[in-house]
N, C-alpha and C. Protein backbone atom coordinates (compact mmCIF):
# COMPACT_ATOMS: atom_id res chain seq x y z
N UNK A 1 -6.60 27.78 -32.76
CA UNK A 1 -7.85 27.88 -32.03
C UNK A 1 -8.87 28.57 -32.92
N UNK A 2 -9.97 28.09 -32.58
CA UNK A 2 -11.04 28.62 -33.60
C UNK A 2 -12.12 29.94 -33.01
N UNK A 3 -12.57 30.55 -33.82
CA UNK A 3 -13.11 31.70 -33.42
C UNK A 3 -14.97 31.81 -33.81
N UNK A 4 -15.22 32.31 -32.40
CA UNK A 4 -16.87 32.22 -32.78
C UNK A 4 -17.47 33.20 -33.66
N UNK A 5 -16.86 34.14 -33.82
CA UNK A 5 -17.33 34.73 -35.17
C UNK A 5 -17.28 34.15 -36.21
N UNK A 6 -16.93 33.17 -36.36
CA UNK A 6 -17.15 32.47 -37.93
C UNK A 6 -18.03 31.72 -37.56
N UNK A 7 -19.14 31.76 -36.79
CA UNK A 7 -20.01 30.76 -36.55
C UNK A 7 -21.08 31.64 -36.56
N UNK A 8 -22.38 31.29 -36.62
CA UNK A 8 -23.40 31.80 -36.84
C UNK A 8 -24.40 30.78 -35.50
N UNK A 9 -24.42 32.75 -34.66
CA UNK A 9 -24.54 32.26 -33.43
C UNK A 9 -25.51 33.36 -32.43
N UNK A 10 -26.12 33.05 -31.59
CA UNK A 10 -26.91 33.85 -30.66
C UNK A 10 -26.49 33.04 -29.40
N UNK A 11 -26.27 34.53 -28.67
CA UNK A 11 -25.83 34.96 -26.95
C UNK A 11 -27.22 34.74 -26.29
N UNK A 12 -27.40 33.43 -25.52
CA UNK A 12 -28.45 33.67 -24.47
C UNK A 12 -28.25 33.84 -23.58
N UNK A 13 -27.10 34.31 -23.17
CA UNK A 13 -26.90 34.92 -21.63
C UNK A 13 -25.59 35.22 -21.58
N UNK A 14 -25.26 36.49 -21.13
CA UNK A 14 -24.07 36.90 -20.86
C UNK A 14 -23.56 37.18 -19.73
N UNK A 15 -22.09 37.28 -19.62
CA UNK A 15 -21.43 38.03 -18.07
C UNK A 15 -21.64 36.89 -17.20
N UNK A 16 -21.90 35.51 -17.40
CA UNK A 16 -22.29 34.73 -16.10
C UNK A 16 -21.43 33.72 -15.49
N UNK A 17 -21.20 33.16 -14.55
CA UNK A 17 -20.61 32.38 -13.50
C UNK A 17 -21.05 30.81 -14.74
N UNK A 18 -20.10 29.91 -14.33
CA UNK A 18 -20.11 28.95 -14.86
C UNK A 18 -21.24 27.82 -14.43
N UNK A 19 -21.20 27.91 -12.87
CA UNK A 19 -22.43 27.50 -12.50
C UNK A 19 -23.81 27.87 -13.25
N UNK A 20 -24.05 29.38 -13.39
CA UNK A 20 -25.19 29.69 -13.58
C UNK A 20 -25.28 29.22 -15.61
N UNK A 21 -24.29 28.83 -16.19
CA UNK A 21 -24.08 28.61 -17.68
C UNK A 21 -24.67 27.14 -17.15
N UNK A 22 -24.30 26.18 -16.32
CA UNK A 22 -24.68 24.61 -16.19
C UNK A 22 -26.25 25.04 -16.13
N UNK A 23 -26.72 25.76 -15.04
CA UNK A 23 -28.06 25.73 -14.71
C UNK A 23 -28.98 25.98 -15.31
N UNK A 24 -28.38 26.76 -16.66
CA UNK A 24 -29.27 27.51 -18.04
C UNK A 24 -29.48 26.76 -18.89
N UNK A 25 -28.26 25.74 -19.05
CA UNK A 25 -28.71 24.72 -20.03
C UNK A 25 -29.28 23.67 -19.77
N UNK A 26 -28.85 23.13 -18.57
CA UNK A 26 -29.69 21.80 -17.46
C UNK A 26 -31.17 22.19 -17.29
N UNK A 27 -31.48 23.47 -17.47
CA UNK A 27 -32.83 23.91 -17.38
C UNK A 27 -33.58 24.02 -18.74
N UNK A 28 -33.42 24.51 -19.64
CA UNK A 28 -33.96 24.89 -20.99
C UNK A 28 -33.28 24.40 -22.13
N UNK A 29 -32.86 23.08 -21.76
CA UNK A 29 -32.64 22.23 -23.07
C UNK A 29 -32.98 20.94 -22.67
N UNK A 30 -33.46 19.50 -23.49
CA UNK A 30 -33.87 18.64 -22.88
C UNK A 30 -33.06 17.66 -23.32
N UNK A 31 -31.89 17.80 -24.07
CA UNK A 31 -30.75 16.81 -24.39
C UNK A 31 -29.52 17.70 -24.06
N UNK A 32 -29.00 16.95 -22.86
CA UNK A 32 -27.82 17.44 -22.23
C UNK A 32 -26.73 16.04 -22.17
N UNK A 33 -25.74 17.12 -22.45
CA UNK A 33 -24.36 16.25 -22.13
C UNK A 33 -23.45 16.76 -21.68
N UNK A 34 -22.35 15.83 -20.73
CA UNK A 34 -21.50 16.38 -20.02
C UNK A 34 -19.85 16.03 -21.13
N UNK A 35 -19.25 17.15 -21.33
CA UNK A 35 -18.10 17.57 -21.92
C UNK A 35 -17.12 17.47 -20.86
N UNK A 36 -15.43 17.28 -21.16
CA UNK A 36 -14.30 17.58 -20.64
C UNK A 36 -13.91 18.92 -20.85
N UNK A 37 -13.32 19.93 -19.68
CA UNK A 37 -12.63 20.62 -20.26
C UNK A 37 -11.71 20.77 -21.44
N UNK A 38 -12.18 21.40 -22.26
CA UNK A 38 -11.08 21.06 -23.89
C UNK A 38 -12.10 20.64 -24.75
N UNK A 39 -12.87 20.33 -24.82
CA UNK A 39 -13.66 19.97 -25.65
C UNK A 39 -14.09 20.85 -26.98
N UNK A 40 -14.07 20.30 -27.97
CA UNK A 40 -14.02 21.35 -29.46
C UNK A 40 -15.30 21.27 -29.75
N UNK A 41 -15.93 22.11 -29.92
CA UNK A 41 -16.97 22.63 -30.99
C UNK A 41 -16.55 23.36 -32.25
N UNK A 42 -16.65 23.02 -33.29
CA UNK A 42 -15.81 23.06 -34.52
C UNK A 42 -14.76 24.42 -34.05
N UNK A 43 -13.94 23.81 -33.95
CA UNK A 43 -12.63 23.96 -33.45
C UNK A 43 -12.34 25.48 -32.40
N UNK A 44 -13.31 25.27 -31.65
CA UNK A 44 -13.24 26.26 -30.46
C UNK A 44 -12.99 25.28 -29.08
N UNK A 45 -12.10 25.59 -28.31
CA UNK A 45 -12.27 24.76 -27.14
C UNK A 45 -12.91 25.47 -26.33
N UNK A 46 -13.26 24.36 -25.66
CA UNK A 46 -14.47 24.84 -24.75
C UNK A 46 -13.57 24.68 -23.20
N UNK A 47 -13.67 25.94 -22.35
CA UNK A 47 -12.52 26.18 -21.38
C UNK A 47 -13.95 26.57 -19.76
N UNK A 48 -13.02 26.06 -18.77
CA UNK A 48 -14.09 26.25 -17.47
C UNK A 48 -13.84 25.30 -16.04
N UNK A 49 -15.30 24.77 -15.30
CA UNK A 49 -14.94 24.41 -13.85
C UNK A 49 -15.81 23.20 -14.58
N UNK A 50 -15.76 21.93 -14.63
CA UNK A 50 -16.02 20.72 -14.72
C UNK A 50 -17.54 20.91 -13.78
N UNK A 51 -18.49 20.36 -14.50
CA UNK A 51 -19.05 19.32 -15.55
C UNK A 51 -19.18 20.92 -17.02
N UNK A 52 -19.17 20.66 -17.79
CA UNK A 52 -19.54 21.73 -18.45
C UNK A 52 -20.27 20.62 -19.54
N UNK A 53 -21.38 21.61 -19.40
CA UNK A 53 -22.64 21.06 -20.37
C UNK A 53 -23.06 21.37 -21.38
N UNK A 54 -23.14 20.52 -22.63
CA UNK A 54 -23.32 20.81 -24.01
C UNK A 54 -24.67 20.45 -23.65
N UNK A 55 -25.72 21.24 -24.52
CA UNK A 55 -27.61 21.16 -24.97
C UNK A 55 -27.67 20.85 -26.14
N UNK A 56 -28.49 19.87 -26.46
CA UNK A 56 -28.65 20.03 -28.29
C UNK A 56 -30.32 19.84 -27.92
N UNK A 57 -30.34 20.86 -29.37
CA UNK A 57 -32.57 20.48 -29.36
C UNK A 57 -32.19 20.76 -30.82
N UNK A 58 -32.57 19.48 -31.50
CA UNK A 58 -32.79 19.06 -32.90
C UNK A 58 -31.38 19.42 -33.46
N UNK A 59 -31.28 20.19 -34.40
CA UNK A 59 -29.84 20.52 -34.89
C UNK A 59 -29.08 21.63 -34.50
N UNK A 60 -29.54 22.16 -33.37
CA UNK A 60 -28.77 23.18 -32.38
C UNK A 60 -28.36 22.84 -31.41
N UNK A 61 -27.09 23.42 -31.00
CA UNK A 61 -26.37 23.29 -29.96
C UNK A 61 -26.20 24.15 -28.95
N UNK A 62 -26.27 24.30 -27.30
CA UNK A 62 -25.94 25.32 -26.45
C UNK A 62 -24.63 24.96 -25.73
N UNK A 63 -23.66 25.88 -25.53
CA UNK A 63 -22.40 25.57 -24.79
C UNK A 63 -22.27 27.32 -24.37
N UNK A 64 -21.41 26.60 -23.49
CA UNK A 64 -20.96 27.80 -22.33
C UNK A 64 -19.83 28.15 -23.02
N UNK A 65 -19.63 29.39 -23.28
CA UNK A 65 -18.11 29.77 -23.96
C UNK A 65 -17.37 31.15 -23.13
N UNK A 66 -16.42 30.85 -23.08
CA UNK A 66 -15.58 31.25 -21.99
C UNK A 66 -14.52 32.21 -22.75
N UNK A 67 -14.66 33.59 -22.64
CA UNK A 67 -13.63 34.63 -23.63
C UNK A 67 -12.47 35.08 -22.35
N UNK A 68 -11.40 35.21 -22.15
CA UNK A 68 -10.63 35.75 -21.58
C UNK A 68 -10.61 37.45 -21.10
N UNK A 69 -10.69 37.18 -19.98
CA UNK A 69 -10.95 38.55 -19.67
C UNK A 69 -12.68 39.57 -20.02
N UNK A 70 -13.89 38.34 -20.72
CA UNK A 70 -14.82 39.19 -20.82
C UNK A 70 -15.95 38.56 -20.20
N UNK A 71 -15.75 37.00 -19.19
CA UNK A 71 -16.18 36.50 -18.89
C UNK A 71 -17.32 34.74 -19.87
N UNK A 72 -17.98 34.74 -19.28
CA UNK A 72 -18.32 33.32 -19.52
C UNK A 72 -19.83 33.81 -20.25
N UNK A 73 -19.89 33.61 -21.19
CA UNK A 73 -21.53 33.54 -21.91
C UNK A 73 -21.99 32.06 -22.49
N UNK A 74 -23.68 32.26 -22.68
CA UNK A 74 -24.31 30.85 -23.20
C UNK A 74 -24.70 30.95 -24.43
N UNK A 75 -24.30 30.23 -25.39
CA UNK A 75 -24.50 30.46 -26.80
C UNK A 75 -25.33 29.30 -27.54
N UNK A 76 -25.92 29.48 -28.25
CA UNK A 76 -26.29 28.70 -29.14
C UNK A 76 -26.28 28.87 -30.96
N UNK A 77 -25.69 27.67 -31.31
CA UNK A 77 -24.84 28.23 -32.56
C UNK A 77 -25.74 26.71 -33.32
N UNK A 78 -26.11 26.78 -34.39
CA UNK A 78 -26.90 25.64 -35.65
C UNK A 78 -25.60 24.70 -35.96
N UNK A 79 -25.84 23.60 -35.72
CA UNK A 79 -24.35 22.67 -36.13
C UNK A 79 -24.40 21.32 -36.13
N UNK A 80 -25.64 20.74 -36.81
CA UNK A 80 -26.28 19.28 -36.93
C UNK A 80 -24.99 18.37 -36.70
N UNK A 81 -23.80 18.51 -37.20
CA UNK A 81 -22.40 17.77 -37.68
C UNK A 81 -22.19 17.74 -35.78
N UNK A 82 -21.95 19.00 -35.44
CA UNK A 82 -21.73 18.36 -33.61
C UNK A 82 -22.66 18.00 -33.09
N UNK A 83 -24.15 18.45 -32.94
CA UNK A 83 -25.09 17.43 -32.37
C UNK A 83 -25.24 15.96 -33.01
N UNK A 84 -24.74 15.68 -33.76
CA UNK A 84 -24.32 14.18 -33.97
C UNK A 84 -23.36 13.79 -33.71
N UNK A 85 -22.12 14.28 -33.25
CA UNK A 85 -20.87 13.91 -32.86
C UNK A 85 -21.27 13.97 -31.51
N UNK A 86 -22.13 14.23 -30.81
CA UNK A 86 -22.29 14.06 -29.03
C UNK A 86 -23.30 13.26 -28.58
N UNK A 87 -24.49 12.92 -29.85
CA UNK A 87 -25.42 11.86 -29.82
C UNK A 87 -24.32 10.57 -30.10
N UNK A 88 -23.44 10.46 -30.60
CA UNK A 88 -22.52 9.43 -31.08
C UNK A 88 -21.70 8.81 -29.99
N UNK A 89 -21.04 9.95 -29.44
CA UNK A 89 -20.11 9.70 -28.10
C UNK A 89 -21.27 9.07 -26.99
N UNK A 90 -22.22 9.85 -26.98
CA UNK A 90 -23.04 9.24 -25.73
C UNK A 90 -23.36 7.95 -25.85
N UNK A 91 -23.89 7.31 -27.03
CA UNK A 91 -24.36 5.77 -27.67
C UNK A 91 -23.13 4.99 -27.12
N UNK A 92 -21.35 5.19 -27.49
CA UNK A 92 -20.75 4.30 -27.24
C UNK A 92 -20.53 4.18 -26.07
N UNK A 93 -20.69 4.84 -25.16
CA UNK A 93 -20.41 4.75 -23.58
C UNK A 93 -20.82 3.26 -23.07
């Protein structure tokens, strides 16, 4: 499993309910996508209550990341390589 400290990253919201992580990004990002539980962002899975929503605006990404025991925060981490891997998935649908 991969660790967000090796990522180069800013907390826009901490301590929050998973709902309120959907509503942050459904609100203040204007390219949204819906993820499976499990879903990797260079090699972090992404853990929670279904729909969980990835944001991208240009070559940034927002996801809800979920630490054990310290609750659920909204992050946004620079990662052109996954905002093209979720512009990609969405095209073949």
């Amino acid at each position: 499993m991969g660790c967000l400290e090796s990522m180069n990253y800013e907390v826009l919201l901490s301590q929050c309910t998973f709902r309120e992580a959907r509503e942050y990004i459904r609100k203040r990002c204007r390219e949204v996508h819906e993820v499976a539980p499990g879903y990797r962002i260079a090699d972090i899975h992404l853990i929670g209550v279904p729909p969980l929503l990835v944001g991208v605006d240009g070559d940034t990404i927002v996801f809800p990341y979920t630490k054990p025991c310290h609750g659920t925060f909204v992050i946004r981490a620079g990662s052109g390589e996954e905002a093209a891997r979720l512009r990609s998935a969405k095209k073949k649908r």
